[in-house]
PDB file of N, CA and C in Angstrom:
ATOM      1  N   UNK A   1      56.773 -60.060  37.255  1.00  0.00           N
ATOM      2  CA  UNK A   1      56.717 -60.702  38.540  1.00  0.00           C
ATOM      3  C   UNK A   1      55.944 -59.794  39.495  1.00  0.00           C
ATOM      4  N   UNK A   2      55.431 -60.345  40.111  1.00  0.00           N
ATOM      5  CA  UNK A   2      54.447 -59.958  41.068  1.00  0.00           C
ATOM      6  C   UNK A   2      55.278 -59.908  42.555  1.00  0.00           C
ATOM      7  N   UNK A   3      54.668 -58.873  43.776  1.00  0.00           N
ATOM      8  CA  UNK A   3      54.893 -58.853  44.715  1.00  0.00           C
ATOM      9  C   UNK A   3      54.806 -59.922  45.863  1.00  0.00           C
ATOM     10  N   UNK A   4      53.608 -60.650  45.378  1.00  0.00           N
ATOM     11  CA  UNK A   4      53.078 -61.672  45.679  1.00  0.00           C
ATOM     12  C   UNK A   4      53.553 -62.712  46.001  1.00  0.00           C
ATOM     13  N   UNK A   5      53.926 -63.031  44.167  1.00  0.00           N
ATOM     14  CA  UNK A   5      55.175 -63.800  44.121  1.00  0.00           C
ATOM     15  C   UNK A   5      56.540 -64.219  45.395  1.00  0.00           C
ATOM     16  N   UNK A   6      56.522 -63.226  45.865  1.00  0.00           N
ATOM     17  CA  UNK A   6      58.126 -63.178  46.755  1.00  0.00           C
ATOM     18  C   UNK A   6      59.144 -63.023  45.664  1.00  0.00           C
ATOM     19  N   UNK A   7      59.301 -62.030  45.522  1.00  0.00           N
ATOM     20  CA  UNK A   7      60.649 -62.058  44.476  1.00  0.00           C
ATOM     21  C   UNK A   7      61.521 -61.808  45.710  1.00  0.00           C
ATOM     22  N   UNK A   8      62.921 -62.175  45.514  1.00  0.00           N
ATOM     23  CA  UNK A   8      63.951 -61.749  46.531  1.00  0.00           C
ATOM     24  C   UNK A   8      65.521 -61.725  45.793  1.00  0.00           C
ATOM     25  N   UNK A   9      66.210 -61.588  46.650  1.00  0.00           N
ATOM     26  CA  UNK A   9      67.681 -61.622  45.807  1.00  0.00           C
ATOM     27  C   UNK A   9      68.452 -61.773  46.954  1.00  0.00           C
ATOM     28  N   UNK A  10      69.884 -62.091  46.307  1.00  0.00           N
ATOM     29  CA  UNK A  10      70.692 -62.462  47.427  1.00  0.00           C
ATOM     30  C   UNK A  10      72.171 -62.396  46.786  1.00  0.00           C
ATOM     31  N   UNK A  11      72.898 -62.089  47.692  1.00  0.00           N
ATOM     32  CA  UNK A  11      74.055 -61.740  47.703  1.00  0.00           C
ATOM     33  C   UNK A  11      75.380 -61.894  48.573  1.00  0.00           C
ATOM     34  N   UNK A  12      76.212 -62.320  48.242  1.00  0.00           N
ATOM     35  CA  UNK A  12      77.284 -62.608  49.173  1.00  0.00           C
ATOM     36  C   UNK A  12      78.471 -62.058  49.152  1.00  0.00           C
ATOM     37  N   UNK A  13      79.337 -61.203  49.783  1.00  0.00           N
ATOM     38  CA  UNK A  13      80.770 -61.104  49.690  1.00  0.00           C
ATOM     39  C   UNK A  13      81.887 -61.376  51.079  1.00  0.00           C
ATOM     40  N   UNK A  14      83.255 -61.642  51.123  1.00  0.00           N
ATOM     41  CA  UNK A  14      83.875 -61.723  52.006  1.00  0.00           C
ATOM     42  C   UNK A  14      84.543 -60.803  52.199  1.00  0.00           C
ATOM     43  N   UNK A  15      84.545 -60.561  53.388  1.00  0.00           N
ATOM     44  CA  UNK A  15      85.084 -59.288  54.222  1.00  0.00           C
ATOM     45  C   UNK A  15      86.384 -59.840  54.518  1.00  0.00           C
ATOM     46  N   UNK A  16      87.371 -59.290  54.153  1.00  0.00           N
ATOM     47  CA  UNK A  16      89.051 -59.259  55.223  1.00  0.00           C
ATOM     48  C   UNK A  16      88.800 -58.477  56.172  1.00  0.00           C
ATOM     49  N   UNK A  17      88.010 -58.600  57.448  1.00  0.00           N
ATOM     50  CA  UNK A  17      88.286 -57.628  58.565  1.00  0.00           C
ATOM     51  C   UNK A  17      87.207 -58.660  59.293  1.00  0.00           C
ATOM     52  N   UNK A  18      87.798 -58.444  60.885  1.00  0.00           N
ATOM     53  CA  UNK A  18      87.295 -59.027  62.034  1.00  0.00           C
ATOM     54  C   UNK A  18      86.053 -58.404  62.013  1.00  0.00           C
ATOM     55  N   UNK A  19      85.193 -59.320  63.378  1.00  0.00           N
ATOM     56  CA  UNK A  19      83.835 -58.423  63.270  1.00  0.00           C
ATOM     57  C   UNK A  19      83.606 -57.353  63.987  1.00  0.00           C
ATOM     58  N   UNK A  20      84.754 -57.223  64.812  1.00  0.00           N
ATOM     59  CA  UNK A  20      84.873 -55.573  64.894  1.00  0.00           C
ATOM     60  C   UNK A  20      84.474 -54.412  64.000  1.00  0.00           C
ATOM     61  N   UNK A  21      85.808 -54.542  63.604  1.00  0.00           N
ATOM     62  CA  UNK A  21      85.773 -53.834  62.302  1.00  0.00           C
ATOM     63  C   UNK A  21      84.853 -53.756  61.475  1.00  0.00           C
ATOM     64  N   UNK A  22      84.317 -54.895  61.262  1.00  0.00           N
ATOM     65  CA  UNK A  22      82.645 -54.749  60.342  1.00  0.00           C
ATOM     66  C   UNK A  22      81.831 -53.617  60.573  1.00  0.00           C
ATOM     67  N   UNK A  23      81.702 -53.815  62.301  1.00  0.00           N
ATOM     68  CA  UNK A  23      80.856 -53.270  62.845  1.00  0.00           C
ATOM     69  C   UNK A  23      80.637 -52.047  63.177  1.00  0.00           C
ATOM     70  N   UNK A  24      82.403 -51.479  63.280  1.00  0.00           N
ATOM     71  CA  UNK A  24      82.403 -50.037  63.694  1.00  0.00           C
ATOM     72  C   UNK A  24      81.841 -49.203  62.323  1.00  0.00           C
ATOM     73  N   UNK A  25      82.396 -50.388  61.378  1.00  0.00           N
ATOM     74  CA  UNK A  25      82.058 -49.506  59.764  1.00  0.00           C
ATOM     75  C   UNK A  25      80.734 -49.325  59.662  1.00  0.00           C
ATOM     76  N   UNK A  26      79.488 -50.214  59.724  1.00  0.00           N
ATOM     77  CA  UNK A  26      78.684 -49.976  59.880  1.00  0.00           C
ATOM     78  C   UNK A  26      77.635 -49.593  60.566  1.00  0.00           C
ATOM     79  N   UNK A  27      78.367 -49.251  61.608  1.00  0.00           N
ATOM     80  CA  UNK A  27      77.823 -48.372  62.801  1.00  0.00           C
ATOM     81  C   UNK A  27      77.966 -46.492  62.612  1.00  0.00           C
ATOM     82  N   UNK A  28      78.511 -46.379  61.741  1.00  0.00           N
ATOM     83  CA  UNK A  28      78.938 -45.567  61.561  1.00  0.00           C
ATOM     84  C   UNK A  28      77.921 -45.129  60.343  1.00  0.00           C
ATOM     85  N   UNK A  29      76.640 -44.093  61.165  1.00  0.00           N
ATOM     86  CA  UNK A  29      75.972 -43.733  60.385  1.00  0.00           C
ATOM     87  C   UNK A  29      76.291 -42.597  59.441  1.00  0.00           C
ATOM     88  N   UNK A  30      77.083 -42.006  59.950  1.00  0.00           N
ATOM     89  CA  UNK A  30      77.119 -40.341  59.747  1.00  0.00           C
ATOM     90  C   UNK A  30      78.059 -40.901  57.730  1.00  0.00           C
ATOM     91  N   UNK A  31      78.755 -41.969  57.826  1.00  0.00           N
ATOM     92  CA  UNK A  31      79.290 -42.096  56.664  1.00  0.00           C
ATOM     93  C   UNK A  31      78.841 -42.664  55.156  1.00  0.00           C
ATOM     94  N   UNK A  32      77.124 -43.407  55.949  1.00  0.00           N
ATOM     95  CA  UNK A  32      76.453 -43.803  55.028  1.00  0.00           C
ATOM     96  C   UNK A  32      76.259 -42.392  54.149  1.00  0.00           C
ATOM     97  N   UNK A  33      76.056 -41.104  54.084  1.00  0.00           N
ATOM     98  CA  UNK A  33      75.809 -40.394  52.861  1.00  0.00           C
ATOM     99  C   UNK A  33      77.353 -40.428  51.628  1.00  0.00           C
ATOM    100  N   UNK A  34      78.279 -40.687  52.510  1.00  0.00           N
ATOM    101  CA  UNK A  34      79.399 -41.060  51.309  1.00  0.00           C
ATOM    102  C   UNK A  34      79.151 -41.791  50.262  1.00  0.00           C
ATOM    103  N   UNK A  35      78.433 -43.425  50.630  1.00  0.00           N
ATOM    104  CA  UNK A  35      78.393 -44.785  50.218  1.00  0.00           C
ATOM    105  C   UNK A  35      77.494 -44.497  49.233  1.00  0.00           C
ATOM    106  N   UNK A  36      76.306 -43.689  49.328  1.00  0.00           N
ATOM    107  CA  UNK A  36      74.964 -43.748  48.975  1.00  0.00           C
ATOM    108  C   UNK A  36      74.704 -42.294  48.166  1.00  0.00           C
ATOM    109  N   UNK A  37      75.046 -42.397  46.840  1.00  0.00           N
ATOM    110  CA  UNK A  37      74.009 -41.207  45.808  1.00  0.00           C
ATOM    111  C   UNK A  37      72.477 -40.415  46.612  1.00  0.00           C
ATOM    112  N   UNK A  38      71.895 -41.346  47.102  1.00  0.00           N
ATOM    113  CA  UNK A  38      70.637 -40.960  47.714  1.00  0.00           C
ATOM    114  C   UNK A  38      70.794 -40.512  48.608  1.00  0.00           C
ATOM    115  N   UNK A  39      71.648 -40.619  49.424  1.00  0.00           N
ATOM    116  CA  UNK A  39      71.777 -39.509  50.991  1.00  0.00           C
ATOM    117  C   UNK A  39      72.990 -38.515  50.912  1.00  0.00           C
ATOM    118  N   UNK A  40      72.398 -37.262  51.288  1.00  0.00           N
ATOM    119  CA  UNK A  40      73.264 -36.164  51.498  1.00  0.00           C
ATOM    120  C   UNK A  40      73.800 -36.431  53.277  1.00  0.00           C
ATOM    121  N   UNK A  41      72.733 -36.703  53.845  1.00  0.00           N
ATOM    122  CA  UNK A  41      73.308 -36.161  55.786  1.00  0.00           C
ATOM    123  C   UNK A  41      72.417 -37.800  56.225  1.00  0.00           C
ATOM    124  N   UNK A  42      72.982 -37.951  57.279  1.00  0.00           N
ATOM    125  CA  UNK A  42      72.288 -39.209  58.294  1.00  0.00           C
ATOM    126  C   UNK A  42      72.844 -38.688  59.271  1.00  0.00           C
ATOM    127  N   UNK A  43      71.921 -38.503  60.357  1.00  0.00           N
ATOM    128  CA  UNK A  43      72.279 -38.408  62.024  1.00  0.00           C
ATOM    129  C   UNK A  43      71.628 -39.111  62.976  1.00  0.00           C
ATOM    130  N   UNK A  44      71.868 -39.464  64.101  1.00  0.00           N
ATOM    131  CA  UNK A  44      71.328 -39.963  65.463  1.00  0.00           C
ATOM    132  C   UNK A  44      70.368 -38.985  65.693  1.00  0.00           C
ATOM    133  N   UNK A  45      69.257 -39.422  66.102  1.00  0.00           N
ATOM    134  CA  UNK A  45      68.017 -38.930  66.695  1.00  0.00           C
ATOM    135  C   UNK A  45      67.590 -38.921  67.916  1.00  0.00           C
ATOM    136  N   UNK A  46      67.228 -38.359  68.959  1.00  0.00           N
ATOM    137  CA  UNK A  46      67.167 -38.431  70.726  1.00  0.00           C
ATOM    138  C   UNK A  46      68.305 -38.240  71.504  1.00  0.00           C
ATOM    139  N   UNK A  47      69.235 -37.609  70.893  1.00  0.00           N
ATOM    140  CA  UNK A  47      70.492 -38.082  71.907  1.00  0.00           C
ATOM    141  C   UNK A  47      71.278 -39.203  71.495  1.00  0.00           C
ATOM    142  N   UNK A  48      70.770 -40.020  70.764  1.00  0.00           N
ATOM    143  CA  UNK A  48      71.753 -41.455  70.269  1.00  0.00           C
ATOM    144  C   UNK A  48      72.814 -40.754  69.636  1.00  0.00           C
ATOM    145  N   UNK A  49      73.710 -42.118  70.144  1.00  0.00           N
ATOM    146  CA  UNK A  49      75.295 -41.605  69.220  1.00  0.00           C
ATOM    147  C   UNK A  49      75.375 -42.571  68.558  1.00  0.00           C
ATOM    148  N   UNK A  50      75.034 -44.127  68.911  1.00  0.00           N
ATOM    149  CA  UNK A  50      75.740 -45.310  68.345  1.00  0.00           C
ATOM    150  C   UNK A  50      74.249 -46.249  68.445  1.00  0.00           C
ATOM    151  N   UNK A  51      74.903 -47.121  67.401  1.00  0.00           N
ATOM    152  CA  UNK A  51      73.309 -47.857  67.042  1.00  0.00           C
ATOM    153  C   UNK A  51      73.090 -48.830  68.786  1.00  0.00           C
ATOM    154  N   UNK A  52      71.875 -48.777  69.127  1.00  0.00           N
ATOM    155  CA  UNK A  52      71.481 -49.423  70.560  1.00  0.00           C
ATOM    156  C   UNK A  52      70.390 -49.935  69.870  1.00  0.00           C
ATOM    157  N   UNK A  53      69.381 -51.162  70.940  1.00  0.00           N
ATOM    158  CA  UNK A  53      68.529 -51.403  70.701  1.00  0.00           C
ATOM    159  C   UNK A  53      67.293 -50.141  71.065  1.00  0.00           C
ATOM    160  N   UNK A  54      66.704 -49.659  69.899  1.00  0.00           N
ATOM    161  CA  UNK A  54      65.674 -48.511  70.144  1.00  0.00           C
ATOM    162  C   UNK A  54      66.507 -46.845  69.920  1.00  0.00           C
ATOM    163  N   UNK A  55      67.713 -47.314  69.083  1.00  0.00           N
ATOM    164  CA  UNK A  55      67.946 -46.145  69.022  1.00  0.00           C
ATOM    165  C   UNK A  55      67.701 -45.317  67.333  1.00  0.00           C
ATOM    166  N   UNK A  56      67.727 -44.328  67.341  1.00  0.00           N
ATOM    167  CA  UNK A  56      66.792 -43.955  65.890  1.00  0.00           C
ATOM    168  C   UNK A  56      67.781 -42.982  64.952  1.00  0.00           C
ATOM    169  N   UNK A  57      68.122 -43.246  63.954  1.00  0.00           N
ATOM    170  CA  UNK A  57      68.937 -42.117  62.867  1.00  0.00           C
ATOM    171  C   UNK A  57      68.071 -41.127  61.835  1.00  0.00           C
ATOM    172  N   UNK A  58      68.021 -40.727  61.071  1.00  0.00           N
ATOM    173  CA  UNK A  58      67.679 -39.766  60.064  1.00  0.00           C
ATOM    174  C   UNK A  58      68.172 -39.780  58.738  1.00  0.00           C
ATOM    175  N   UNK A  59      67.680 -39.913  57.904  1.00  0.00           N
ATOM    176  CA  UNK A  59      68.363 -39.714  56.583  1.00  0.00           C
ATOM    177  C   UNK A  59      67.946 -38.503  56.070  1.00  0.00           C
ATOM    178  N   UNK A  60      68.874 -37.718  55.271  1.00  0.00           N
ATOM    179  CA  UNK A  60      67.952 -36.726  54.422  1.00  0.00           C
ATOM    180  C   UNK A  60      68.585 -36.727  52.891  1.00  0.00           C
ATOM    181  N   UNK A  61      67.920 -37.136  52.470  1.00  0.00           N
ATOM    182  CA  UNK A  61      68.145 -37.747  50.586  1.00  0.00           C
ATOM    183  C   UNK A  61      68.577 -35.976  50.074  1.00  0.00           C
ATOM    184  N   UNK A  62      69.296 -35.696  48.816  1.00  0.00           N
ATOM    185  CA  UNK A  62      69.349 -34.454  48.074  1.00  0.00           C
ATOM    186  C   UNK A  62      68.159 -34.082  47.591  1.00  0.00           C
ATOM    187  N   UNK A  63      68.429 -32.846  47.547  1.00  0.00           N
ATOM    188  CA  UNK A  63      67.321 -31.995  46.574  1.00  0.00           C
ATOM    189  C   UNK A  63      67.131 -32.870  45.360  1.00  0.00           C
ATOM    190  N   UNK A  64      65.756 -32.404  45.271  1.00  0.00           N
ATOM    191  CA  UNK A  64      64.998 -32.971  43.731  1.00  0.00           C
ATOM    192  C   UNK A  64      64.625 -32.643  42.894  1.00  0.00           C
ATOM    193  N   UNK A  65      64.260 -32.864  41.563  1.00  0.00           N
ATOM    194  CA  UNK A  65      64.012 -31.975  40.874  1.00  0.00           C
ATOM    195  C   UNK A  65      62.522 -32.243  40.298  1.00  0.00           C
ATOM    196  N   UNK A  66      61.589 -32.007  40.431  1.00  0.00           N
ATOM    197  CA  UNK A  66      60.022 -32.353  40.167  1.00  0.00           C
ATOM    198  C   UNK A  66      59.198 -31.448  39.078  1.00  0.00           C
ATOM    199  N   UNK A  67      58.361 -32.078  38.717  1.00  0.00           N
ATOM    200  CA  UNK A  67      57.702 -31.222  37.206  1.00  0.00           C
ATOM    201  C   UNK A  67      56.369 -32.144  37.890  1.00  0.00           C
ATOM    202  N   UNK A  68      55.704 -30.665  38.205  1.00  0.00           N
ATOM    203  CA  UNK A  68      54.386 -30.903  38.668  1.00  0.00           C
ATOM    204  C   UNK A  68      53.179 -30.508  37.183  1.00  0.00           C
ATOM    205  N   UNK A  69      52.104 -31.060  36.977  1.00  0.00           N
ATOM    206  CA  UNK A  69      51.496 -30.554  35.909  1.00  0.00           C
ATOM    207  C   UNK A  69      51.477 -28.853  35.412  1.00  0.00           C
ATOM    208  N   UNK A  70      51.802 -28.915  34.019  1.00  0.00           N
ATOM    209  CA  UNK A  70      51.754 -27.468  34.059  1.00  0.00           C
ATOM    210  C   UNK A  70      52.786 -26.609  34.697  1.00  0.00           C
ATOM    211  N   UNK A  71      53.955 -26.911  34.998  1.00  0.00           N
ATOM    212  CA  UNK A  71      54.616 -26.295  35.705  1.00  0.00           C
ATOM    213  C   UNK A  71      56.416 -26.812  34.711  1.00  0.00           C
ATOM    214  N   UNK A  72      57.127 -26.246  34.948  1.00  0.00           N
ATOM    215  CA  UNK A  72      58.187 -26.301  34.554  1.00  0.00           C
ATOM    216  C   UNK A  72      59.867 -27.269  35.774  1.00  0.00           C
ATOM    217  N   UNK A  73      59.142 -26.784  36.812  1.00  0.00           N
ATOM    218  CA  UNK A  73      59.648 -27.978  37.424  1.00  0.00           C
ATOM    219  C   UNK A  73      60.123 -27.124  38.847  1.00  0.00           C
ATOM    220  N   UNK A  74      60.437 -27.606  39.769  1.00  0.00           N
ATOM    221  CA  UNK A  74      60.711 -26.941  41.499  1.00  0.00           C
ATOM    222  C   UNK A  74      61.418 -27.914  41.690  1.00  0.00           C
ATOM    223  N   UNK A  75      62.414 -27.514  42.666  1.00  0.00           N
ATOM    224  CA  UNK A  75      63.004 -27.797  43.629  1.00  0.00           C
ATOM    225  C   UNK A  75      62.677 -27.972  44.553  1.00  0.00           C
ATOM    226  N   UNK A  76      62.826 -29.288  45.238  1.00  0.00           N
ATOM    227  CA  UNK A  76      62.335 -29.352  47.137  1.00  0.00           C
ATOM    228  C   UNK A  76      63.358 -30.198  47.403  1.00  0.00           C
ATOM    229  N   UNK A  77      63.338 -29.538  48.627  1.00  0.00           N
ATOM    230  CA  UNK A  77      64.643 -30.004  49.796  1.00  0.00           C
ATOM    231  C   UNK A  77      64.078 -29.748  50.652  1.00  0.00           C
ATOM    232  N   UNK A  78      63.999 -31.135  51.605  1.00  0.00           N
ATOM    233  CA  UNK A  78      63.274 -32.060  52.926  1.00  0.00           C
ATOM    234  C   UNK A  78      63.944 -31.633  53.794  1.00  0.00           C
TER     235      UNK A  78
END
């Protein structure tokens, strides 16, 4: 399949919790590195604390492990 195409997917589940509660959960950046193998840290950026319109977070994924040609392999951490 091609990009082209539009491939997409979709998914549904039901939440037992008001939309409060939804919201604080997912407002709550700092906990996305729990949820997520790929993130070690997420923070607010500028002074933001809480998601606003225009407000900006950070992710920073774990160290990696890379094998550049000829080389046996390095570590980088972003």
């Amino acid at each position: 399949m091609l990009y082209a195409d539009g491939p997409s997917t979709h998914r549904e589940i039901r939440i037992s919790a008001g939309a409060a509660r939804v919201w604080e959960v997912l407002a709550d950046v700092g906990a996305m590195a729990g949820w997520s193998p790929e993130l070690v840290e997420v923070e607010w950026q500028d002074g933001a604390t809480y998601p606003v319109p225009g407000a900006r977070c950070t992710g920073r994924p774990p160290p990696t492990r890379c094998r550049a040609p000829g080389t046996s392999g390095t570590t980088n951490t972003p």
